[in-house]
C-alpha atoms as a PDB file:
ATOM      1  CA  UNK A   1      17.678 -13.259 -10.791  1.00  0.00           C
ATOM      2  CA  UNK A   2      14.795 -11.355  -8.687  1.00  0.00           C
ATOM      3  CA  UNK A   3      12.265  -9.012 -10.765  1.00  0.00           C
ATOM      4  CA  UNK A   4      12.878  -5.499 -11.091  1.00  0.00           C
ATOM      5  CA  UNK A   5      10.284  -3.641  -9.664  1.00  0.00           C
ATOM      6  CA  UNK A   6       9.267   0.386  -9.789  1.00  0.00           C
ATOM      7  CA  UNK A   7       9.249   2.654  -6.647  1.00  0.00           C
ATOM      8  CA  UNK A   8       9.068   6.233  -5.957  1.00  0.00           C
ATOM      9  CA  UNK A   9       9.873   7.781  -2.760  1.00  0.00           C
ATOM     10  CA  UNK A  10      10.465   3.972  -1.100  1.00  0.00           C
ATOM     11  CA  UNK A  11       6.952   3.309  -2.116  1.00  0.00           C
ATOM     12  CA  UNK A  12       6.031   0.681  -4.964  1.00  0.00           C
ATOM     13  CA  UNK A  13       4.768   2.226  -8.321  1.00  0.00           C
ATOM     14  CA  UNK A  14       2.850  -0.249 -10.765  1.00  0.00           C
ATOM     15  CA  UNK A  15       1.210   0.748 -13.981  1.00  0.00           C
ATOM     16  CA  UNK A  16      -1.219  -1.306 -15.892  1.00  0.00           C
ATOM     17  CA  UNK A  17      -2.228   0.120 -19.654  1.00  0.00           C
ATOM     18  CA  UNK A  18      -3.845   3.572 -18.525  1.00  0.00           C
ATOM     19  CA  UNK A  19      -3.884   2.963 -14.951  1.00  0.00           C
ATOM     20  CA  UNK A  20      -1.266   3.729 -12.367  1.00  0.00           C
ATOM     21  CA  UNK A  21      -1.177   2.283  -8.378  1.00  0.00           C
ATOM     22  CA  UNK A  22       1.279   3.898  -5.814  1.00  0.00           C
ATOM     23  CA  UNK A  23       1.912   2.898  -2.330  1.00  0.00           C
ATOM     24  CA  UNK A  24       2.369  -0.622  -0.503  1.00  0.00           C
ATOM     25  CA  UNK A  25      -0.911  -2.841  -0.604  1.00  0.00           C
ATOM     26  CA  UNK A  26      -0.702  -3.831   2.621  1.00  0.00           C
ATOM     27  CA  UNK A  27      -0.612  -0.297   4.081  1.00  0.00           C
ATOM     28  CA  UNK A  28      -4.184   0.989   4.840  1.00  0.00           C
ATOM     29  CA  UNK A  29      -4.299   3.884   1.990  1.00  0.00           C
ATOM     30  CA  UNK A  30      -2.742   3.682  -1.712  1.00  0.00           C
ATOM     31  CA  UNK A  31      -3.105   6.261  -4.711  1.00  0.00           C
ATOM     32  CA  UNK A  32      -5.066   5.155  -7.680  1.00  0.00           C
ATOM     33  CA  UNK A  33      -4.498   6.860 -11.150  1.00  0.00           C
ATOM     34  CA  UNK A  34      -5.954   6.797 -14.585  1.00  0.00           C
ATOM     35  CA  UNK A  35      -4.675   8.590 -17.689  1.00  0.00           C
ATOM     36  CA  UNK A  36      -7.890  10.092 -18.974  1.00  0.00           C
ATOM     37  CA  UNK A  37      -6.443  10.991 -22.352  1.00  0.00           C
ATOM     38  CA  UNK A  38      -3.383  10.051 -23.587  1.00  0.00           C
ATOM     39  CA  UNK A  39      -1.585  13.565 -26.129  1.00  0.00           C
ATOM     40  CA  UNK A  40       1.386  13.220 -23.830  1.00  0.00           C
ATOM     41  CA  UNK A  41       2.829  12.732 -19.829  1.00  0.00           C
ATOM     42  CA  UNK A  42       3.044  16.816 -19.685  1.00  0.00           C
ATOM     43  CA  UNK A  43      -0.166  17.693 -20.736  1.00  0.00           C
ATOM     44  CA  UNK A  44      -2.761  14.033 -20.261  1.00  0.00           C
ATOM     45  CA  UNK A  45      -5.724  14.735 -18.229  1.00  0.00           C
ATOM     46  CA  UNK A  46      -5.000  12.424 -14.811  1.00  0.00           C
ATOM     47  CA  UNK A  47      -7.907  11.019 -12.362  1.00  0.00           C
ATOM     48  CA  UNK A  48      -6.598  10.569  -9.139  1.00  0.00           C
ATOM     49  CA  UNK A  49      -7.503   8.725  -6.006  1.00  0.00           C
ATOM     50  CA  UNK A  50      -6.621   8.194  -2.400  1.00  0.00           C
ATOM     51  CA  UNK A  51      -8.426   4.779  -1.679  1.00  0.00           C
ATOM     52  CA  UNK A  52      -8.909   2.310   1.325  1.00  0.00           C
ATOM     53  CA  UNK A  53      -6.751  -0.484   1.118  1.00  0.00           C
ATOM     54  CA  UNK A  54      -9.485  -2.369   3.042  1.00  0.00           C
ATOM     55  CA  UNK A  55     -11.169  -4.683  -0.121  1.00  0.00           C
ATOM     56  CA  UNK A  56     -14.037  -5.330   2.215  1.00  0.00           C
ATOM     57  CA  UNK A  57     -15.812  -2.246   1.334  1.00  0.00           C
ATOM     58  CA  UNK A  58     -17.409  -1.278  -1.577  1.00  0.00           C
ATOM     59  CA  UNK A  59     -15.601   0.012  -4.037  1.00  0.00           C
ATOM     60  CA  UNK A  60     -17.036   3.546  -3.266  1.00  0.00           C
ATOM     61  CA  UNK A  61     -16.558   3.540  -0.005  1.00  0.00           C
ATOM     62  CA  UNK A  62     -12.896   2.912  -0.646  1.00  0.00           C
ATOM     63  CA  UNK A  63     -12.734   6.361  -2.144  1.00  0.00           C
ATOM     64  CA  UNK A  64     -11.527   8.876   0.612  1.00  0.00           C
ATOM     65  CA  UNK A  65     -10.404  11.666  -1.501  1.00  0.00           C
ATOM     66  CA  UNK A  66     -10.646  12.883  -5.649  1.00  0.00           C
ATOM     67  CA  UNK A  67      -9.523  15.418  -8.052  1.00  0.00           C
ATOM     68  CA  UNK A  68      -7.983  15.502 -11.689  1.00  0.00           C
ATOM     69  CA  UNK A  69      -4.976  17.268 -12.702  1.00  0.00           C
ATOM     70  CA  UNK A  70      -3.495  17.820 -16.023  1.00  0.00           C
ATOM     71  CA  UNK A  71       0.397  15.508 -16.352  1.00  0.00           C
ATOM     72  CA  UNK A  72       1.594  12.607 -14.448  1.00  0.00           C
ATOM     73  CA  UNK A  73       3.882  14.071 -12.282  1.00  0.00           C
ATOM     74  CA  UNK A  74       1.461  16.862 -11.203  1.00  0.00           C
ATOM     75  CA  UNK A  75      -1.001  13.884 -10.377  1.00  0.00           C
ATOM     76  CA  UNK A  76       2.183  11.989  -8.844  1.00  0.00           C
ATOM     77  CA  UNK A  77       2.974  14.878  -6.389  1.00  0.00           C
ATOM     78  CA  UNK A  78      -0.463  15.348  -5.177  1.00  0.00           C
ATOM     79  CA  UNK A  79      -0.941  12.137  -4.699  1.00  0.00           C
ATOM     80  CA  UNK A  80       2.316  11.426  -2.643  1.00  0.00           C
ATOM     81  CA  UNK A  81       1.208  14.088  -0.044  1.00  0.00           C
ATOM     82  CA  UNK A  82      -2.359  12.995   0.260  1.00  0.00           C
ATOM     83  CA  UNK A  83      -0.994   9.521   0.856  1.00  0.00           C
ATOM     84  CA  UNK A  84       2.217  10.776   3.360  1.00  0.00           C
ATOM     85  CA  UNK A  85      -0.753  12.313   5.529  1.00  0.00           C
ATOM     86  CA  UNK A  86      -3.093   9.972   5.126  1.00  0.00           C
ATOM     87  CA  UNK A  87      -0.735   7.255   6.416  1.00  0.00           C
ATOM     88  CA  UNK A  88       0.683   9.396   9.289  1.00  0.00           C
ATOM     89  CA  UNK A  89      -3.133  10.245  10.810  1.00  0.00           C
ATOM     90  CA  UNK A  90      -3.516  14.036  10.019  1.00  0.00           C
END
């Protein structure tokens, strides 16, 4: 029986502990998340980031765009749009 995995909007979603990945490895951007505090998924204080998928660089290099927002899906939405354009060019 295969392994059940997470997506959102076709795209794979993995969390590990506090931390939250979105988008397909092998594409050249993903979104990186981490629940900065933890009261609850409305109102936890979210660090997100549209990285480089290229693991040559340094890790701060990878970093193309950041913000914070307060709730998972606030973080979630943001972070499916920077992605979307980020992967189509504009």
């Amino acid at each position: 029986m295969g392994e059940s995995k997470l997506t959102y909007k076709g795209k794979p979603l993995v969390r590990v502990k506090d931390e939250l990945y979105y988008g397909n490895p092998e594409d050249p951007y993903v979104i990186f998340m981490k629940i900065l505090d933890s009261e609850d998924d409305d109102n936890c204080k979210v660090l997100i980031q549209l990285l480089n998928s290229n693991a040559s660089l340094p890790p701060k290099d990878r970093i193309v765009k950041e913000s914070s927002k307060n709730g998972i899906y606030n973080a979630l939405d943001i972070g499916t749009i920077w992605l979307e354009r980020a992967l189509s060019g504009k």
